[in-house]
C-alpha atoms as a PDB file:
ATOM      1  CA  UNK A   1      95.385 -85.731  10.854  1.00  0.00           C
ATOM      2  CA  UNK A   2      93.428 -84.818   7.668  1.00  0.00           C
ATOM      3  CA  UNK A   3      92.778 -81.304   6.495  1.00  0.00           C
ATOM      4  CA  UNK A   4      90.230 -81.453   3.413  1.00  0.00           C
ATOM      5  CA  UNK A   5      88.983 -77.968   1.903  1.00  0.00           C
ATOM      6  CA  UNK A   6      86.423 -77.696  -0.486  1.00  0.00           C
ATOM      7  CA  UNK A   7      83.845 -75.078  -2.118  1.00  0.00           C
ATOM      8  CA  UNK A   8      81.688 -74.225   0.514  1.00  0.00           C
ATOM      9  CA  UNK A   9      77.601 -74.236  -0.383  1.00  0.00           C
ATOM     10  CA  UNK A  10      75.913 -74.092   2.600  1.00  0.00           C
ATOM     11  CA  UNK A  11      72.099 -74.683   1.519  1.00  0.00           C
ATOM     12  CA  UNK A  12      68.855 -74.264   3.567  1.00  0.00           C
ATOM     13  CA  UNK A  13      64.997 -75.854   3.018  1.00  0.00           C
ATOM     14  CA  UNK A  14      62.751 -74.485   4.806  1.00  0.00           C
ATOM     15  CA  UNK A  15      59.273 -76.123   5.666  1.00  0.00           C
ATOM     16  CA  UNK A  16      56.563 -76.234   7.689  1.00  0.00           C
ATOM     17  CA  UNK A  17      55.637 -79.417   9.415  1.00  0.00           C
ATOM     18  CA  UNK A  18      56.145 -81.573  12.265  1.00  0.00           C
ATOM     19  CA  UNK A  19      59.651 -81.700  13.328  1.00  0.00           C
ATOM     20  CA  UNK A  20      59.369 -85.875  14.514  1.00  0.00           C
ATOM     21  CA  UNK A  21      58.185 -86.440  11.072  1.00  0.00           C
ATOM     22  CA  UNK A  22      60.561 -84.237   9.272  1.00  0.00           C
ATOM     23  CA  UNK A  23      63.372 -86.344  10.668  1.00  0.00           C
ATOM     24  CA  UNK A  24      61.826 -89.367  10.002  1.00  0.00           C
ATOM     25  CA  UNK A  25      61.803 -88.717   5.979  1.00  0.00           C
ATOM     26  CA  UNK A  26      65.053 -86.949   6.076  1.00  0.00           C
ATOM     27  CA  UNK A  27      66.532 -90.444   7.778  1.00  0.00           C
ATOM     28  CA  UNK A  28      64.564 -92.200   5.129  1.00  0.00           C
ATOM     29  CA  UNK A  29      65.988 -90.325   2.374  1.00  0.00           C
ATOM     30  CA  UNK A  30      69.752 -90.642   4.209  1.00  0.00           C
ATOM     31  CA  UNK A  31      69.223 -94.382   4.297  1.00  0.00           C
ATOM     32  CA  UNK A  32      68.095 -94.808   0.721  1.00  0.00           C
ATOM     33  CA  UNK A  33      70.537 -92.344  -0.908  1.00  0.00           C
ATOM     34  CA  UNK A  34      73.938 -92.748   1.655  1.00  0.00           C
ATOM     35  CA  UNK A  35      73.200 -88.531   2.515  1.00  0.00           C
ATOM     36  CA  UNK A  36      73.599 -86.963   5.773  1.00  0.00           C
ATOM     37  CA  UNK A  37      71.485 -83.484   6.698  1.00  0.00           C
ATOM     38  CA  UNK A  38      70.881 -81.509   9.574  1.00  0.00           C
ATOM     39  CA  UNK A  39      67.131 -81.395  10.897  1.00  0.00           C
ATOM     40  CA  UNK A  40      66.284 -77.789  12.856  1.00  0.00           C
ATOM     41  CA  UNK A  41      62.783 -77.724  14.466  1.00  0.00           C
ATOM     42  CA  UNK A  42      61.818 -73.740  14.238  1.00  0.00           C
ATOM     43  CA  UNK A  43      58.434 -71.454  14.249  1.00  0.00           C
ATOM     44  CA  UNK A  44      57.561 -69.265  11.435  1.00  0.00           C
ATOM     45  CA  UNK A  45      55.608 -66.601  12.467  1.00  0.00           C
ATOM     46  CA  UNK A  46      53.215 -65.052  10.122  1.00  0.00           C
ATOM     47  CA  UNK A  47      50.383 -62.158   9.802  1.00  0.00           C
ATOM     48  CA  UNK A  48      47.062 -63.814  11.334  1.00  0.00           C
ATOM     49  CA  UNK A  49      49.572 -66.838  13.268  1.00  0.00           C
ATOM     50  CA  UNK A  50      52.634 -68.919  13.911  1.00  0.00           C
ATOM     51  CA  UNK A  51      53.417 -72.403  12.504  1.00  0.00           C
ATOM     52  CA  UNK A  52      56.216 -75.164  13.662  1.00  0.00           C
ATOM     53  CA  UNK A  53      58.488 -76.434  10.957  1.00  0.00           C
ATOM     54  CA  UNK A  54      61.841 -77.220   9.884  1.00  0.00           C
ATOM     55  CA  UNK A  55      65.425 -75.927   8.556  1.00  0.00           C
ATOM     56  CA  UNK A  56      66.692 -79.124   6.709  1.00  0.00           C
ATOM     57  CA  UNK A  57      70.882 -78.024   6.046  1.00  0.00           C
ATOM     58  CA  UNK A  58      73.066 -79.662   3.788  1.00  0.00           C
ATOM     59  CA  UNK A  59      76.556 -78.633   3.469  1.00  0.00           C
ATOM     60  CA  UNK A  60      79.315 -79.654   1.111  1.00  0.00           C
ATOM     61  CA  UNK A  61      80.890 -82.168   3.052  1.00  0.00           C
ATOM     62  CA  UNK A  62      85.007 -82.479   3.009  1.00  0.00           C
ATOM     63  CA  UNK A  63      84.964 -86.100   3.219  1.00  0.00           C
ATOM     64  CA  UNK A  64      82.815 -86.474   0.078  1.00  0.00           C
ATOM     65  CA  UNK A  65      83.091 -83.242  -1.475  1.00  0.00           C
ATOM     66  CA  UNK A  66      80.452 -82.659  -4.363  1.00  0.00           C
ATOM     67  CA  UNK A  67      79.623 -79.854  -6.608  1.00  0.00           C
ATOM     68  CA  UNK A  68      77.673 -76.867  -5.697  1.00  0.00           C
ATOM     69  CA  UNK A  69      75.244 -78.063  -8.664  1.00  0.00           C
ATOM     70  CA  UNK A  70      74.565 -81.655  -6.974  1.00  0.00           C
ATOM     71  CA  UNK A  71      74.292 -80.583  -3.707  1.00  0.00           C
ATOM     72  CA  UNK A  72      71.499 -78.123  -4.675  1.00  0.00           C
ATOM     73  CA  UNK A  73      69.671 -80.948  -6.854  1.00  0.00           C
ATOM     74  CA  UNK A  74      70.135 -83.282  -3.352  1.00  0.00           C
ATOM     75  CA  UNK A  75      68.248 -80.541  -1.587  1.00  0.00           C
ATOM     76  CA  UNK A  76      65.371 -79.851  -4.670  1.00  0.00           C
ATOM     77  CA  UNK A  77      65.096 -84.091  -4.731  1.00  0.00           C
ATOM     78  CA  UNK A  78      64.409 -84.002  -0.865  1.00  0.00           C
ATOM     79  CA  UNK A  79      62.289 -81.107  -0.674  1.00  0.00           C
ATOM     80  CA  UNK A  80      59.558 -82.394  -3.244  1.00  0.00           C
ATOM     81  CA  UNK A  81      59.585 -85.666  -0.567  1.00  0.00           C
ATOM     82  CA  UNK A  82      59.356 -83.020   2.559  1.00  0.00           C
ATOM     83  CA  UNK A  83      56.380 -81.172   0.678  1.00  0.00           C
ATOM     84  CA  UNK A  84      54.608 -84.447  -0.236  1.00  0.00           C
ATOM     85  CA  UNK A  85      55.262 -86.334   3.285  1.00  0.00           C
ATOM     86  CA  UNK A  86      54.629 -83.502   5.412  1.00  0.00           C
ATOM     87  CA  UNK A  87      51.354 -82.285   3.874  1.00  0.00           C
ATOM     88  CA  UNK A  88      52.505 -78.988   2.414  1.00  0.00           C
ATOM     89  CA  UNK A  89      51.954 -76.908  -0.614  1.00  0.00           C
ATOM     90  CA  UNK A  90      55.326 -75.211  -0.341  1.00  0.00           C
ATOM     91  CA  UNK A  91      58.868 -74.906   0.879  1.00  0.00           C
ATOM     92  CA  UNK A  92      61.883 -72.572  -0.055  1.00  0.00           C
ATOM     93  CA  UNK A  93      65.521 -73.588  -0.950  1.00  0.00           C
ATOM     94  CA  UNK A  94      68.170 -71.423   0.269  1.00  0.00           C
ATOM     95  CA  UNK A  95      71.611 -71.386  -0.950  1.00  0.00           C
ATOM     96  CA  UNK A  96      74.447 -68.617  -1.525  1.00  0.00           C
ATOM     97  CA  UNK A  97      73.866 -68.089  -4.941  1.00  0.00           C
ATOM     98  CA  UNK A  98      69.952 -68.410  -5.419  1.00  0.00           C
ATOM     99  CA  UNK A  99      66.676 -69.307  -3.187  1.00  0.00           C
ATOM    100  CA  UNK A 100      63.744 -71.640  -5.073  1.00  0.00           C
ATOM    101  CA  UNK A 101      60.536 -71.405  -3.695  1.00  0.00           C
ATOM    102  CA  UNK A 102      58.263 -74.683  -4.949  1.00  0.00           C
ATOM    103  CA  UNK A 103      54.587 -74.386  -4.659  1.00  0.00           C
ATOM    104  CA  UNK A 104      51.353 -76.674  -5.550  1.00  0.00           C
ATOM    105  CA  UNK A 105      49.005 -73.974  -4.307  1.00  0.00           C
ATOM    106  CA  UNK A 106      46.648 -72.797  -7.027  1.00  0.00           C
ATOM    107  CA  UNK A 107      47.145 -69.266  -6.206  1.00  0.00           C
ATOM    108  CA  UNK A 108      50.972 -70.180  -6.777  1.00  0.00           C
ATOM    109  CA  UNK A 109      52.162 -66.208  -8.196  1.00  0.00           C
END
Protein backbone atom coordinates (compact mmCIF):
# COMPACT_ATOMS: atom_id res chain seq x y z
CA UNK A 1 0.00 0.00 0.00
CA UNK A 2 1.03 3.58 -0.98
CA UNK A 3 0.28 6.65 1.04
CA UNK A 4 1.31 9.87 -1.11
CA UNK A 5 0.50 13.45 0.47
CA UNK A 6 0.84 16.46 -1.30
CA UNK A 7 -0.27 20.33 -1.27
CA UNK A 8 -3.74 20.24 -1.78
CA UNK A 9 -5.25 22.93 -4.61
CA UNK A 10 -8.47 21.97 -5.30
CA UNK A 11 -9.48 24.31 -8.40
CA UNK A 12 -12.93 24.92 -10.02
CA UNK A 13 -13.99 26.37 -13.82
CA UNK A 14 -17.06 27.17 -14.11
CA UNK A 15 -18.97 27.49 -17.54
CA UNK A 16 -21.92 27.54 -19.20
CA UNK A 17 -22.55 25.11 -21.97
CA UNK A 18 -23.64 21.80 -22.90
CA UNK A 19 -22.52 19.23 -20.54
CA UNK A 20 -22.03 16.26 -23.68
CA UNK A 21 -19.85 18.76 -25.27
CA UNK A 22 -18.02 19.93 -22.26
CA UNK A 23 -16.80 16.38 -21.79
CA UNK A 24 -16.00 15.90 -25.12
CA UNK A 25 -13.20 18.86 -25.11
CA UNK A 26 -12.19 18.11 -21.63
CA UNK A 27 -11.39 14.28 -23.03
CA UNK A 28 -9.79 16.01 -25.93
CA UNK A 29 -7.63 18.09 -23.91
CA UNK A 30 -6.88 14.79 -21.43
CA UNK A 31 -5.85 12.89 -24.53
CA UNK A 32 -3.59 15.53 -26.00
CA UNK A 33 -1.95 16.70 -22.73
CA UNK A 34 -1.92 13.06 -20.48
CA UNK A 35 -4.53 15.28 -17.77
CA UNK A 36 -7.37 13.87 -15.98
CA UNK A 37 -10.49 16.34 -14.72
CA UNK A 38 -13.72 15.92 -13.34
CA UNK A 39 -16.78 17.08 -15.61
CA UNK A 40 -20.05 18.30 -13.29
CA UNK A 41 -23.18 19.12 -15.40
CA UNK A 42 -24.99 22.02 -13.13
CA UNK A 43 -27.66 25.06 -13.69
CA UNK A 44 -26.80 28.56 -12.97
CA UNK A 45 -29.61 30.41 -12.19
CA UNK A 46 -29.69 34.04 -12.91
CA UNK A 47 -32.03 37.35 -12.69
CA UNK A 48 -34.36 37.15 -15.95
CA UNK A 49 -33.37 32.90 -16.30
CA UNK A 50 -31.45 29.72 -15.72
CA UNK A 51 -28.67 28.25 -17.93
CA UNK A 52 -27.03 24.49 -17.97
CA UNK A 53 -23.29 24.33 -17.70
CA UNK A 54 -20.39 22.84 -16.16
CA UNK A 55 -17.94 22.56 -12.97
CA UNK A 56 -14.68 21.28 -14.69
CA UNK A 57 -12.33 20.15 -11.17
CA UNK A 58 -8.84 19.54 -11.17
CA UNK A 59 -7.11 18.52 -8.12
CA UNK A 60 -3.46 18.02 -7.30
CA UNK A 61 -3.16 14.54 -7.89
CA UNK A 62 -0.81 12.25 -5.38
CA UNK A 63 0.34 10.10 -8.06
CA UNK A 64 1.71 13.01 -10.12
CA UNK A 65 1.85 15.69 -7.72
CA UNK A 66 2.41 19.24 -9.37
CA UNK A 67 2.63 22.70 -8.11
CA UNK A 68 -0.20 24.82 -7.10
CA UNK A 69 1.19 27.30 -9.93
CA UNK A 70 0.87 24.54 -12.84
CA UNK A 71 -2.16 23.19 -11.87
CA UNK A 72 -3.83 26.65 -12.02
CA UNK A 73 -2.11 27.40 -15.57
CA UNK A 74 -3.66 23.60 -16.59
CA UNK A 75 -7.02 24.99 -15.63
CA UNK A 76 -6.48 28.85 -17.38
CA UNK A 77 -5.01 26.64 -20.69
CA UNK A 78 -8.35 24.57 -20.66
CA UNK A 79 -10.70 27.18 -19.91
CA UNK A 80 -9.74 29.52 -22.97
CA UNK A 81 -10.55 25.94 -25.06
CA UNK A 82 -14.02 25.55 -22.91
CA UNK A 83 -14.87 29.34 -23.74
CA UNK A 84 -13.92 29.00 -27.44
CA UNK A 85 -15.54 25.33 -28.00
CA UNK A 86 -18.54 25.90 -26.10
CA UNK A 87 -19.58 29.27 -27.55
CA UNK A 88 -19.07 31.47 -24.52
CA UNK A 89 -17.84 34.88 -23.69
CA UNK A 90 -16.86 33.91 -20.16
CA UNK A 91 -16.00 31.46 -17.44
CA UNK A 92 -14.54 31.82 -13.82
CA UNK A 93 -11.53 29.93 -12.24
CA UNK A 94 -11.84 29.00 -8.75
CA UNK A 95 -9.08 28.01 -6.56
CA UNK A 96 -8.15 28.48 -2.70
CA UNK A 97 -6.06 31.27 -3.07
CA UNK A 98 -7.68 33.42 -5.97
CA UNK A 99 -10.80 33.18 -8.56
CA UNK A 100 -10.08 34.60 -12.45
CA UNK A 101 -12.93 35.51 -14.26
CA UNK A 102 -11.99 35.64 -18.33
CA UNK A 103 -14.29 37.53 -20.52
CA UNK A 104 -14.50 38.49 -24.47
CA UNK A 105 -17.70 40.43 -23.90
CA UNK A 106 -17.33 44.07 -24.90
CA UNK A 107 -18.99 45.28 -21.88
CA UNK A 108 -16.17 43.14 -20.07
CA UNK A 109 -15.92 45.68 -16.50
Amino acid sequence: MIYTETVSYPVQIWVAGDHAKALEFCRAYCDETGFCVTVTPTTYAYTGGQEAGVVVGLINYGRFPSEPAAIFARAKELTLKLIEGLGQQSATIQAPDKTLWISFRDEAA
